[in-house]
Protein backbone atom coordinates (compact mmCIF):
# COMPACT_ATOMS: atom_id res chain seq x y z
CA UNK A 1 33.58 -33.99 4.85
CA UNK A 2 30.56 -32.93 2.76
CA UNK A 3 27.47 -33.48 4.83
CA UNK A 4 25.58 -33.39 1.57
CA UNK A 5 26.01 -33.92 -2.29
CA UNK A 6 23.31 -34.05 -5.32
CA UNK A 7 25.07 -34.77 -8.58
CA UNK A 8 22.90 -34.53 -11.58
CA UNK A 9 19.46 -34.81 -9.52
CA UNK A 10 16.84 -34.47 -11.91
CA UNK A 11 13.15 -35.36 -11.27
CA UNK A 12 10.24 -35.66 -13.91
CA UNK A 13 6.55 -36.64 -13.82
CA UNK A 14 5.38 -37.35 -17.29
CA UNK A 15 6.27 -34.38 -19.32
CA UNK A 16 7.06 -31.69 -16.59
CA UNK A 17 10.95 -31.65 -15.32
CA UNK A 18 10.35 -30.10 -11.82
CA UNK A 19 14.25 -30.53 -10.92
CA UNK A 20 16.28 -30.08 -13.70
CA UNK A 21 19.93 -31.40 -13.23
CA UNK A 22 20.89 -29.49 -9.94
CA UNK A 23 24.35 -29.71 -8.47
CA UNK A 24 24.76 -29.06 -5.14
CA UNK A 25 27.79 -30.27 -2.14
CA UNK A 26 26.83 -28.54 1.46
CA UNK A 27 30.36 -29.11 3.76
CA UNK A 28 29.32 -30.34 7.18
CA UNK A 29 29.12 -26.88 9.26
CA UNK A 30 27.42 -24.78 6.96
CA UNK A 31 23.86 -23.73 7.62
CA UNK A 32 22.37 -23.25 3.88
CA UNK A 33 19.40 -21.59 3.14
CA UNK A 34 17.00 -22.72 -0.22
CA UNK A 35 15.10 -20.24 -1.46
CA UNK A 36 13.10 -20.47 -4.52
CA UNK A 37 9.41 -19.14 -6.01
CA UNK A 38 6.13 -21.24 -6.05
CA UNK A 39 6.71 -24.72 -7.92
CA UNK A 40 10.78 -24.01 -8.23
CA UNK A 41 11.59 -27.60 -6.97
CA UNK A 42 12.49 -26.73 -3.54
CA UNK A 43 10.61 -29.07 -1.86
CA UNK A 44 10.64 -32.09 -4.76
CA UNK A 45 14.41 -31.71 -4.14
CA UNK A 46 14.40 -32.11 -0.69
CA UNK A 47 11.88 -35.12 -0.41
CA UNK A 48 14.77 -37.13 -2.29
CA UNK A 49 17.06 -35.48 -0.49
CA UNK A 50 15.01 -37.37 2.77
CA UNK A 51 14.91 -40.46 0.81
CA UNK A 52 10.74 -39.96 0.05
CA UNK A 53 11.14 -39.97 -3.82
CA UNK A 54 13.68 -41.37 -6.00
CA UNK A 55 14.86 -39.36 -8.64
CA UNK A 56 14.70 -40.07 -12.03
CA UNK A 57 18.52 -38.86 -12.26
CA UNK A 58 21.53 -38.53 -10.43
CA UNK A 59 22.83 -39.60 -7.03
CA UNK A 60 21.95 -38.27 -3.59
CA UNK A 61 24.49 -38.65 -0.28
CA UNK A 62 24.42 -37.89 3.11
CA UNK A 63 27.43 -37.74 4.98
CA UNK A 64 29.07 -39.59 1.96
CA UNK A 65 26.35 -42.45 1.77
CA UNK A 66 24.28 -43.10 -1.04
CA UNK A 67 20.57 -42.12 0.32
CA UNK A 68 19.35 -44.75 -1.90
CA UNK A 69 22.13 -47.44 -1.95
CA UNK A 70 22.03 -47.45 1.90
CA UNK A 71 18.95 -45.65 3.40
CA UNK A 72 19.33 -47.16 6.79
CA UNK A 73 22.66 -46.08 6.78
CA UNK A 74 21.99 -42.72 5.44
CA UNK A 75 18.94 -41.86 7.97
CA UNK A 76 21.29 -42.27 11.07
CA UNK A 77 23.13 -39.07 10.39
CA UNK A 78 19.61 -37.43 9.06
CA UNK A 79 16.30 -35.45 11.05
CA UNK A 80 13.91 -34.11 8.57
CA UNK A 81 10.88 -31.91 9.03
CA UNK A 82 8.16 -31.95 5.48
CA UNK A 83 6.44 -29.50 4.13
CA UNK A 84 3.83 -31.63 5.71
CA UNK A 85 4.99 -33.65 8.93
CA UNK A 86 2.90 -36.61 9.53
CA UNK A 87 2.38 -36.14 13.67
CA UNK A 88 -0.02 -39.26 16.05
CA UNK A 89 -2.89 -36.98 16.80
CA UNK A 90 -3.90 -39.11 19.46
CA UNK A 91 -0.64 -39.20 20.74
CA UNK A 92 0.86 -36.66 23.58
CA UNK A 93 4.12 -35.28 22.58
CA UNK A 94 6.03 -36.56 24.81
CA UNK A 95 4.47 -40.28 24.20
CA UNK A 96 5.18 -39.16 19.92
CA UNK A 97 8.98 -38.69 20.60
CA UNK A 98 9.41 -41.23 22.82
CA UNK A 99 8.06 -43.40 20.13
CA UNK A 100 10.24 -41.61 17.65
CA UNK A 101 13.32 -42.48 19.94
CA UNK A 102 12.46 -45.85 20.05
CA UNK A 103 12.31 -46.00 16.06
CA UNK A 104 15.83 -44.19 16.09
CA UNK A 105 17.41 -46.57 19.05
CA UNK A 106 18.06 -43.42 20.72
CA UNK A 107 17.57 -39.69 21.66
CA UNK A 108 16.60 -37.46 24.50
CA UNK A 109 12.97 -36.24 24.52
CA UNK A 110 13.44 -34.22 27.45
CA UNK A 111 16.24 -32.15 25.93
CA UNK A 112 13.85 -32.17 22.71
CA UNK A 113 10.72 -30.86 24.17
CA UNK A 114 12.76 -27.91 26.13
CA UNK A 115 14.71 -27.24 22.73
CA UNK A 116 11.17 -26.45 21.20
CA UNK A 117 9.64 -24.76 24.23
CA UNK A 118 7.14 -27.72 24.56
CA UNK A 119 7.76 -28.43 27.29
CA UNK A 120 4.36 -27.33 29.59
CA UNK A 121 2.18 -28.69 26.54
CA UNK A 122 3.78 -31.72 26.68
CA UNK A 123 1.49 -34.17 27.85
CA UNK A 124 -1.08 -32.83 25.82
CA UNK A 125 -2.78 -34.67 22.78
CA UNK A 126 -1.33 -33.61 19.60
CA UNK A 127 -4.56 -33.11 18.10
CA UNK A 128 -5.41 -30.44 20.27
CA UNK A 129 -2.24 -28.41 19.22
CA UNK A 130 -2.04 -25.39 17.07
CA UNK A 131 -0.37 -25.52 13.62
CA UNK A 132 2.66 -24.22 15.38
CA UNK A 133 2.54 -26.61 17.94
CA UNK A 134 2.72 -29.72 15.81
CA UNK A 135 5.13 -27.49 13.70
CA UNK A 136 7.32 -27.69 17.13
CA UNK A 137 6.51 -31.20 17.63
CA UNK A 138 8.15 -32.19 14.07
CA UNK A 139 10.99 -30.27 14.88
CA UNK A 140 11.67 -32.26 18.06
CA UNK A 141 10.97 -35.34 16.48
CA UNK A 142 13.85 -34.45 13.56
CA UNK A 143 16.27 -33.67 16.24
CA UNK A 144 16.63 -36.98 18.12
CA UNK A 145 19.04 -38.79 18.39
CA UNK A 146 21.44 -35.71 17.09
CA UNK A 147 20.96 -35.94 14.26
CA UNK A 148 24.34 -34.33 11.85
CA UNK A 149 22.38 -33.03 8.99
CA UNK A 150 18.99 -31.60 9.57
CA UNK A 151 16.85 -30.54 6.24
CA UNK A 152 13.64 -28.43 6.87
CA UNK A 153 11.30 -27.63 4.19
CA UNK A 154 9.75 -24.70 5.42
CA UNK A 155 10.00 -25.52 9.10
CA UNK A 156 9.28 -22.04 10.72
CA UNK A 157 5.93 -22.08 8.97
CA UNK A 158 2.90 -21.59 11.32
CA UNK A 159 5.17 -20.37 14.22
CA UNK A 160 4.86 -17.15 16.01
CA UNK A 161 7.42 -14.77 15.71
CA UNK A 162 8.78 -15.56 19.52
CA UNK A 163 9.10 -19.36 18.95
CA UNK A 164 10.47 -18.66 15.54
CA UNK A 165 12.82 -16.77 16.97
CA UNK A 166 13.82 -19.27 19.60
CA UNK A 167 14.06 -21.82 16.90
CA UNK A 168 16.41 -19.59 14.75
CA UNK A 169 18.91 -19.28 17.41
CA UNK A 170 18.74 -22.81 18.31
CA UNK A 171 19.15 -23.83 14.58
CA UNK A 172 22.29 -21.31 14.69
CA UNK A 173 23.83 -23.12 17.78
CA UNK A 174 23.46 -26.57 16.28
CA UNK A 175 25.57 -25.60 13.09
CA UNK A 176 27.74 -23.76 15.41
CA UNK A 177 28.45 -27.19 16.99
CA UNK A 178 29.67 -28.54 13.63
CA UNK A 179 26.47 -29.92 12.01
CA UNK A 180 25.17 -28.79 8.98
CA UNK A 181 21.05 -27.34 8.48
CA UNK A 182 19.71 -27.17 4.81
CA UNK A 183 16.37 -24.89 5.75
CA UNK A 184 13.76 -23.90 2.75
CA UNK A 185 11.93 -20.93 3.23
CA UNK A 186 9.95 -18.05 1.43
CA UNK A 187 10.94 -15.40 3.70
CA UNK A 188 14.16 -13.93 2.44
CA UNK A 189 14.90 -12.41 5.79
CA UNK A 190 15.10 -15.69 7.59
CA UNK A 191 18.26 -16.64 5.72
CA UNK A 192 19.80 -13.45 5.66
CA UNK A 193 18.93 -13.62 9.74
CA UNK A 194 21.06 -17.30 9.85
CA UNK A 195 22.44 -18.75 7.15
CA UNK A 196 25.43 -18.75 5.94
CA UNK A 197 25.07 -19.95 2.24
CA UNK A 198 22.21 -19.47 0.07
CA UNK A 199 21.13 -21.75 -2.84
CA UNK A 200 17.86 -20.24 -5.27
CA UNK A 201 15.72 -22.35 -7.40
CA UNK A 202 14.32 -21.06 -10.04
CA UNK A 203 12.10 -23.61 -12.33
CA UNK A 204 13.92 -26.10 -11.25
CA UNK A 205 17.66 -25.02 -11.36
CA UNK A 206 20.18 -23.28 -9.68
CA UNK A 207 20.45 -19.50 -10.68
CA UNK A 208 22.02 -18.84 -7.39
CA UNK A 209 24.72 -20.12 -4.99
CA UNK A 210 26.38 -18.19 -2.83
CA UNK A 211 28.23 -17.26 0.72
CA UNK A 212 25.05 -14.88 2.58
CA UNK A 213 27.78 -11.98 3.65
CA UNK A 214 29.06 -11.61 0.18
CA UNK A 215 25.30 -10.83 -1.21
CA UNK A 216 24.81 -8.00 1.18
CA UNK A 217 21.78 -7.24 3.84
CA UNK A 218 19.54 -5.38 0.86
CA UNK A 219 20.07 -7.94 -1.94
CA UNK A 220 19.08 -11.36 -1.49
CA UNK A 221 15.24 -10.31 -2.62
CA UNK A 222 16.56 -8.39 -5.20
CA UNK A 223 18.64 -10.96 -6.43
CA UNK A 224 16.59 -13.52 -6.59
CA UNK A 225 13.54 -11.13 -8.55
CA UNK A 226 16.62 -10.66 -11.06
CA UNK A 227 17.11 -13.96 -11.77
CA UNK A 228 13.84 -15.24 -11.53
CA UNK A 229 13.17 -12.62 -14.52
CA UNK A 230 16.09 -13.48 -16.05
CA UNK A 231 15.15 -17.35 -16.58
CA UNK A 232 11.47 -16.60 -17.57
CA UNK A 233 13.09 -14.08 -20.09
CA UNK A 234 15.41 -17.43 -21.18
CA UNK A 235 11.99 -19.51 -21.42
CA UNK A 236 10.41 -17.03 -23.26
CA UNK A 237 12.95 -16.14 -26.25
């Protein structure tokens, strides 16, 4: 089964296109990395992938349901992290996820908090938490209820190279298990680290699609300056 499918997905706002017809079917067990410059669409894709903006074209499923048709439906097999998770500040962590859990009729926050490494902070008010720390938090929260597709829009952001690390493996072992990860990122040696697909944006399309292994350890960043030059040279003529 394909864990996820955008057909035709094309978003405007007023005259700019900032997702311009992409394609793209992720096969449940497949941890796919998106990778894309400054304003490529990465993240205006994924927020309709999580159901947070309808497109103005094309059809978005998870897990073969229409994200739109059937959002309930679709948002059982989905945990999210934003580029901006909304966390309680005045909530502990463990009070946030058990309120998550509640919202999702399920999930174990103990398992949750010791898959982040939150564990000692857990009682803790969220607003006295680091940017990592709430990073963490949002991660846990997306995880509940186990979640088969998990999409992460720059995720690793604000953590420290131990936790990232932590959360890299962990992210591994979950696709391992036969779910599927869609993680954007800036840092090219993140997905060359874990995933096993990577998809580039590049104003808006998709210059790039293919099996990590096959690109080689040196030439993802290469790559992806190539065709980044290669579609402003396409603008330009």
């Amino acid at each position: 089964m394909n864990a996820i499918e955008l057909q035709g997905l094309r978003k405007t706002f007023g005259p700019l296109v900032a997702v311009d017809r992409v394609d793209l079917v992720v096969p449940a067990g497949t941890f796919c990395g998106l990778i894309g410059h400054n304003g490529a669409g990465k993240s205006t894709t994924l927020k309709m992938l999580m159901g947070l903006l309808q497109p103005t074209e094309g059809s978005v499923r998870l897990q073969g349901i229409d994200v739109f048709a059937d959002p309930q439906g679709a948002r059982r097999h989905l945990g999210a992290v934003p580029e901006e998770p909304a966390v309680y500040e005045y909530l502990s962590a463990r009070e946030f996820l058990e309120f998550i859990a509640e919202i999702r009729e399920g999930g174990d926050v103990a398992r949750a908090l010791e898959w982040t490494g939150l564990g000692k902070a857990a009682d803790r008010l969220i607003r006295e938490y680091s940017q990592g720390m709430r990073r963490k938090t949002a991660l846990a929260a997306a995880t509940l209820g186990d979640p088969s597709v998990l999409v992460l829009d720059e995720a690793l952001n604000g953590l420290d190279p131990p936790s990232a690390a932590r959360v890299k493996g962990l992210l591994r072992e979950y696709v391992d298990s036969g779910k599927t990860v869609l993680l954007s990122t800036h840092v090219v040696e993140t997905i060359q680290a874990v995933a096993d697909r990577v998809v580039m944006l590049a104003h808006g399309r998709v210059v790039v699609d293919a099996q990590v292994a096959e690109i080689g350890s040196e030439g993802l960043e290469q790559l992806f300056l190539e065709k980044l030059q290669q579609t402003r040279d396409a603008e330009d003529s």
